[in-house]
Each structure stands twice: as structure tokens, then as C-alpha cells.
C-alpha atoms as a PDB file:
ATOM      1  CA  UNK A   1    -112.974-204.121 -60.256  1.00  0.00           C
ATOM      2  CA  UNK A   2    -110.396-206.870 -58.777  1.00  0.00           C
ATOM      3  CA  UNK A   3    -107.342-204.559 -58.120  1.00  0.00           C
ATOM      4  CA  UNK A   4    -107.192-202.407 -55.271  1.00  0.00           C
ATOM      5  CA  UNK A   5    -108.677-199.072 -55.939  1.00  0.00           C
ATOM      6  CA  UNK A   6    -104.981-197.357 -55.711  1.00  0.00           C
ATOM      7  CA  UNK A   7    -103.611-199.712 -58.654  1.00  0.00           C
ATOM      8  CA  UNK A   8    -106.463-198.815 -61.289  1.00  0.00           C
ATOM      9  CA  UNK A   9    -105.132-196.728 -64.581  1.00  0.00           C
ATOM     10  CA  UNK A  10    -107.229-193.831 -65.325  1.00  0.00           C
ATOM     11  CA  UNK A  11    -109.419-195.981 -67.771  1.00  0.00           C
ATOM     12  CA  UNK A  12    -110.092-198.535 -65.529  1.00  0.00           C
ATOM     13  CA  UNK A  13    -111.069-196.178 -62.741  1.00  0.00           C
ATOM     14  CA  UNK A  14    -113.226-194.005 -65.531  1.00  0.00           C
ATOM     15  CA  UNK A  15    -114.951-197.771 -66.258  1.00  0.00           C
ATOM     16  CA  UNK A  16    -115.959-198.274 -62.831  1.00  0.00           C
ATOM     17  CA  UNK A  17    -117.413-195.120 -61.974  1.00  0.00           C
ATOM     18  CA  UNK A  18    -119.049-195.277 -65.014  1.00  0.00           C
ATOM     19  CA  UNK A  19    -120.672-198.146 -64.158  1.00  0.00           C
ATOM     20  CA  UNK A  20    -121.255-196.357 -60.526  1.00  0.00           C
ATOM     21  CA  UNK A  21    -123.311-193.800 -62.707  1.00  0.00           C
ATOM     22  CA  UNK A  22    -125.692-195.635 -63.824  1.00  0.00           C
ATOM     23  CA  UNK A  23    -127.781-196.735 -60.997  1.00  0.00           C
ATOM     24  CA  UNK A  24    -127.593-196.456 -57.051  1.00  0.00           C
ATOM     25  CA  UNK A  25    -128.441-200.371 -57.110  1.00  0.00           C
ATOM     26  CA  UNK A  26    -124.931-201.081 -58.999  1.00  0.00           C
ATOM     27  CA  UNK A  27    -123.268-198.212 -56.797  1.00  0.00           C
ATOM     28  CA  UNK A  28    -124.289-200.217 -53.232  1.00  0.00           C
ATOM     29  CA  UNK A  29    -123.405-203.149 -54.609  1.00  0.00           C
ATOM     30  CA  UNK A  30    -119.545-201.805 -55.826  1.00  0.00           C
ATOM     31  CA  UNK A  31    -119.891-200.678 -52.680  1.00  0.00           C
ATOM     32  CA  UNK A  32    -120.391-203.698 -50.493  1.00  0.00           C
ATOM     33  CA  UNK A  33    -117.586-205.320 -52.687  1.00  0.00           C
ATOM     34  CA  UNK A  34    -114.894-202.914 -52.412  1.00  0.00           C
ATOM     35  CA  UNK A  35    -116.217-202.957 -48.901  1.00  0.00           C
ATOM     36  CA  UNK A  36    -115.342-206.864 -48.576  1.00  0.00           C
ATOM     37  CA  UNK A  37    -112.075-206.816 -50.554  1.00  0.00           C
ATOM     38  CA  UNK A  38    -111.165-204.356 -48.159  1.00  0.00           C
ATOM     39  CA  UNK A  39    -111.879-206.772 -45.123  1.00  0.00           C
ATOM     40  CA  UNK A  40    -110.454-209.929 -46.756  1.00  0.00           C
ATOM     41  CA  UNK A  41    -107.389-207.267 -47.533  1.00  0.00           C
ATOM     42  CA  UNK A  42    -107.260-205.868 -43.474  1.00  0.00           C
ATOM     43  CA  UNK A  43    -107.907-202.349 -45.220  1.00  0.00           C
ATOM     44  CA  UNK A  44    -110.994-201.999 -43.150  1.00  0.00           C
ATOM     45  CA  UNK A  45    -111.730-200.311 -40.065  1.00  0.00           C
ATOM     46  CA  UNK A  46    -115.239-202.195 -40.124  1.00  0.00           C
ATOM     47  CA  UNK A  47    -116.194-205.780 -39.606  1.00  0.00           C
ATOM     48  CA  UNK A  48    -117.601-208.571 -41.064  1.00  0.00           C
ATOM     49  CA  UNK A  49    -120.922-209.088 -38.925  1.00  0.00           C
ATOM     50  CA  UNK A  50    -121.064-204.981 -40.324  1.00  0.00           C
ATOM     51  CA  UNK A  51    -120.686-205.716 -43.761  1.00  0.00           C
ATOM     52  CA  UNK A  52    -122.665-208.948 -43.944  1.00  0.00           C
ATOM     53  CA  UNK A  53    -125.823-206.988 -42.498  1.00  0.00           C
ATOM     54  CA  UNK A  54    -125.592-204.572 -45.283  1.00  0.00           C
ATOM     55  CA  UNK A  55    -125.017-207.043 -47.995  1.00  0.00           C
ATOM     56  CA  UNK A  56    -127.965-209.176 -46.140  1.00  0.00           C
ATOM     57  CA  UNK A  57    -130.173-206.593 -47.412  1.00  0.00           C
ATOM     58  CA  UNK A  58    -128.535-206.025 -50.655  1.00  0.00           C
ATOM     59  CA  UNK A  59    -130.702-205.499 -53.550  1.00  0.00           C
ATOM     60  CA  UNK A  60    -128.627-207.544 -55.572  1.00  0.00           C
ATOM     61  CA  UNK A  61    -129.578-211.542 -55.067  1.00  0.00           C
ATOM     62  CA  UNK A  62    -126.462-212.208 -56.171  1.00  0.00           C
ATOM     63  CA  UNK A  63    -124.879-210.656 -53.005  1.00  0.00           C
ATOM     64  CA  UNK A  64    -127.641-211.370 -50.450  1.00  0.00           C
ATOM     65  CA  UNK A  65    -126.866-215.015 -51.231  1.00  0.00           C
ATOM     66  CA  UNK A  66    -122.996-214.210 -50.669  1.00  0.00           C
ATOM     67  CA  UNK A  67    -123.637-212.686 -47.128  1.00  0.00           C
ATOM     68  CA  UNK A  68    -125.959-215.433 -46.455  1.00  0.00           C
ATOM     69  CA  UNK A  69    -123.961-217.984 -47.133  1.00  0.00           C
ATOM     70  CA  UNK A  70    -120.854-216.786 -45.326  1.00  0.00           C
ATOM     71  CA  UNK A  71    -123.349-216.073 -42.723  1.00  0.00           C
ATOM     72  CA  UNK A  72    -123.800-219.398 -41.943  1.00  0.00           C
ATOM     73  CA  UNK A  73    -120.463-220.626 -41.367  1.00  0.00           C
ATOM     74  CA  UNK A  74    -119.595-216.858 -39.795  1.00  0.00           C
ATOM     75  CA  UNK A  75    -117.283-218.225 -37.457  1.00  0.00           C
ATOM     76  CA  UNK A  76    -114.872-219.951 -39.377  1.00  0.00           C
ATOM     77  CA  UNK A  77    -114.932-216.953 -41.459  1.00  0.00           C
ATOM     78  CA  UNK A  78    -114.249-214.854 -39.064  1.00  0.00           C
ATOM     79  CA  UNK A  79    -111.630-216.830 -37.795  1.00  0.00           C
ATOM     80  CA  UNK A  80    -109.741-216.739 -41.212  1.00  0.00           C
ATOM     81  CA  UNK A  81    -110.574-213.046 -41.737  1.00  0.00           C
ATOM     82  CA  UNK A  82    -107.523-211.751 -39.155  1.00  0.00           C
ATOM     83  CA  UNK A  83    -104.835-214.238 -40.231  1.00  0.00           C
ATOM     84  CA  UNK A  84    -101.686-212.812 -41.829  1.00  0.00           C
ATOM     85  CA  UNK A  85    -101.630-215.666 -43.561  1.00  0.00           C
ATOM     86  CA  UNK A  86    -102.692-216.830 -46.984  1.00  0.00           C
ATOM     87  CA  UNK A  87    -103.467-220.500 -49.114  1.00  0.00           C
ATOM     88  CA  UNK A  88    -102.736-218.342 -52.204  1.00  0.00           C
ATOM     89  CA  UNK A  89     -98.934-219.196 -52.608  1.00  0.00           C
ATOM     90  CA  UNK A  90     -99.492-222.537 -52.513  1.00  0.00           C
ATOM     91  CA  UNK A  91    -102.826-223.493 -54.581  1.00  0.00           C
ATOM     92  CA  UNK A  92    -102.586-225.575 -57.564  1.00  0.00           C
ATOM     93  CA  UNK A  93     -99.043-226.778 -56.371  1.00  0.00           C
ATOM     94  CA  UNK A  94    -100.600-230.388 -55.163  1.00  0.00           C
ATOM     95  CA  UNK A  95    -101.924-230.925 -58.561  1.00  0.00           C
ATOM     96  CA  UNK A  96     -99.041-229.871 -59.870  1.00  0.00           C
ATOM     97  CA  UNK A  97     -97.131-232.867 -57.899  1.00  0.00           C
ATOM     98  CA  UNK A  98     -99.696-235.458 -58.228  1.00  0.00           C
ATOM     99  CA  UNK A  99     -98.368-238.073 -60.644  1.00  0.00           C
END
């Protein structure tokens, strides 16, 4: 479910719709997120304040408490959301130097 939808094999892809299959509950909530990968990944044409009113209302718990709690630091969120750049490179590397 991690890798962009483009870089799934066949059996991976076949897994995940699958899963899709079996209920519209786990279907909105692969929706909502591929949905967010796809913001955190600038893939989107939609925006966060969208996507965290639809997972707001999520039937899952597990992603209402997500959007909520990115709801309520939003900002800074959205403020990181747009940036080209990315922490990724470089996390683990201060532990790594620490004596």
C-alpha cells in the first residue's frame, strides 16, 4: 500500500484491490490514504483542508483521529505540505554521529 500506485507488481496491485473488494468502509479508507500520499507526494490537484474533511468523517477511527490531529496543528502542516524539500535524507544521521 506504501509505493506509489505506478510502482506496484501485478500481485501487489491484485492484493490491494482485493482488499478494496471487500467492503466500501476499507475502499474509502484506501481511498483517503492514497488520497494523502498523493498530497504529501504534490500528486494532488486537491488540498489538505479537502482531504482532512473527508477523513474527519471517516468511518475508520483510526483515520478520523489522523485528520483530527493534523487538524489541529493545520497550519504548520500546511506550511510543510508545498516544500520541495524533505528531512528524509538526513534522519537517523545525528544518531549515527552521536558518540
Amino acid at each position: 500500500m506504501v509505493r506509489r500506485p505506478e510502482s506496484r507488481n501485478p500481485p501487489e496491485q491484485a492484493r490491494i484491490d482485493a482488499i478494496r473488494g471487500c467492503s466500501v468502509e476499507l475502499a474509502e479508507a484506501l481511498d483517503l490514504a492514497d488520497g494523502f500520499a498523493d498530497l504529501i507526494r504534490k500528486q494532488s490537484t486537491g488540498t489538505l483542508s479537502e482531504w482532512l474533511t473527508r477523513g474527519e468523517v471517516s468511518p475508520d477511527p483510526a483515520l478520523r483521529r489522523f485528520a483530527e490531529g493534523i487538524r489541529s496543528d493545520e497550519a504548520a502542516v500546511q506550511a510543510a505540505v508545498p516544500q520541495k524539500w524533505s528531512h528524509g535524507p538526513g534522519e537517523g544521521h545525528g544518531d549515527r554521529l552521536k558518540p
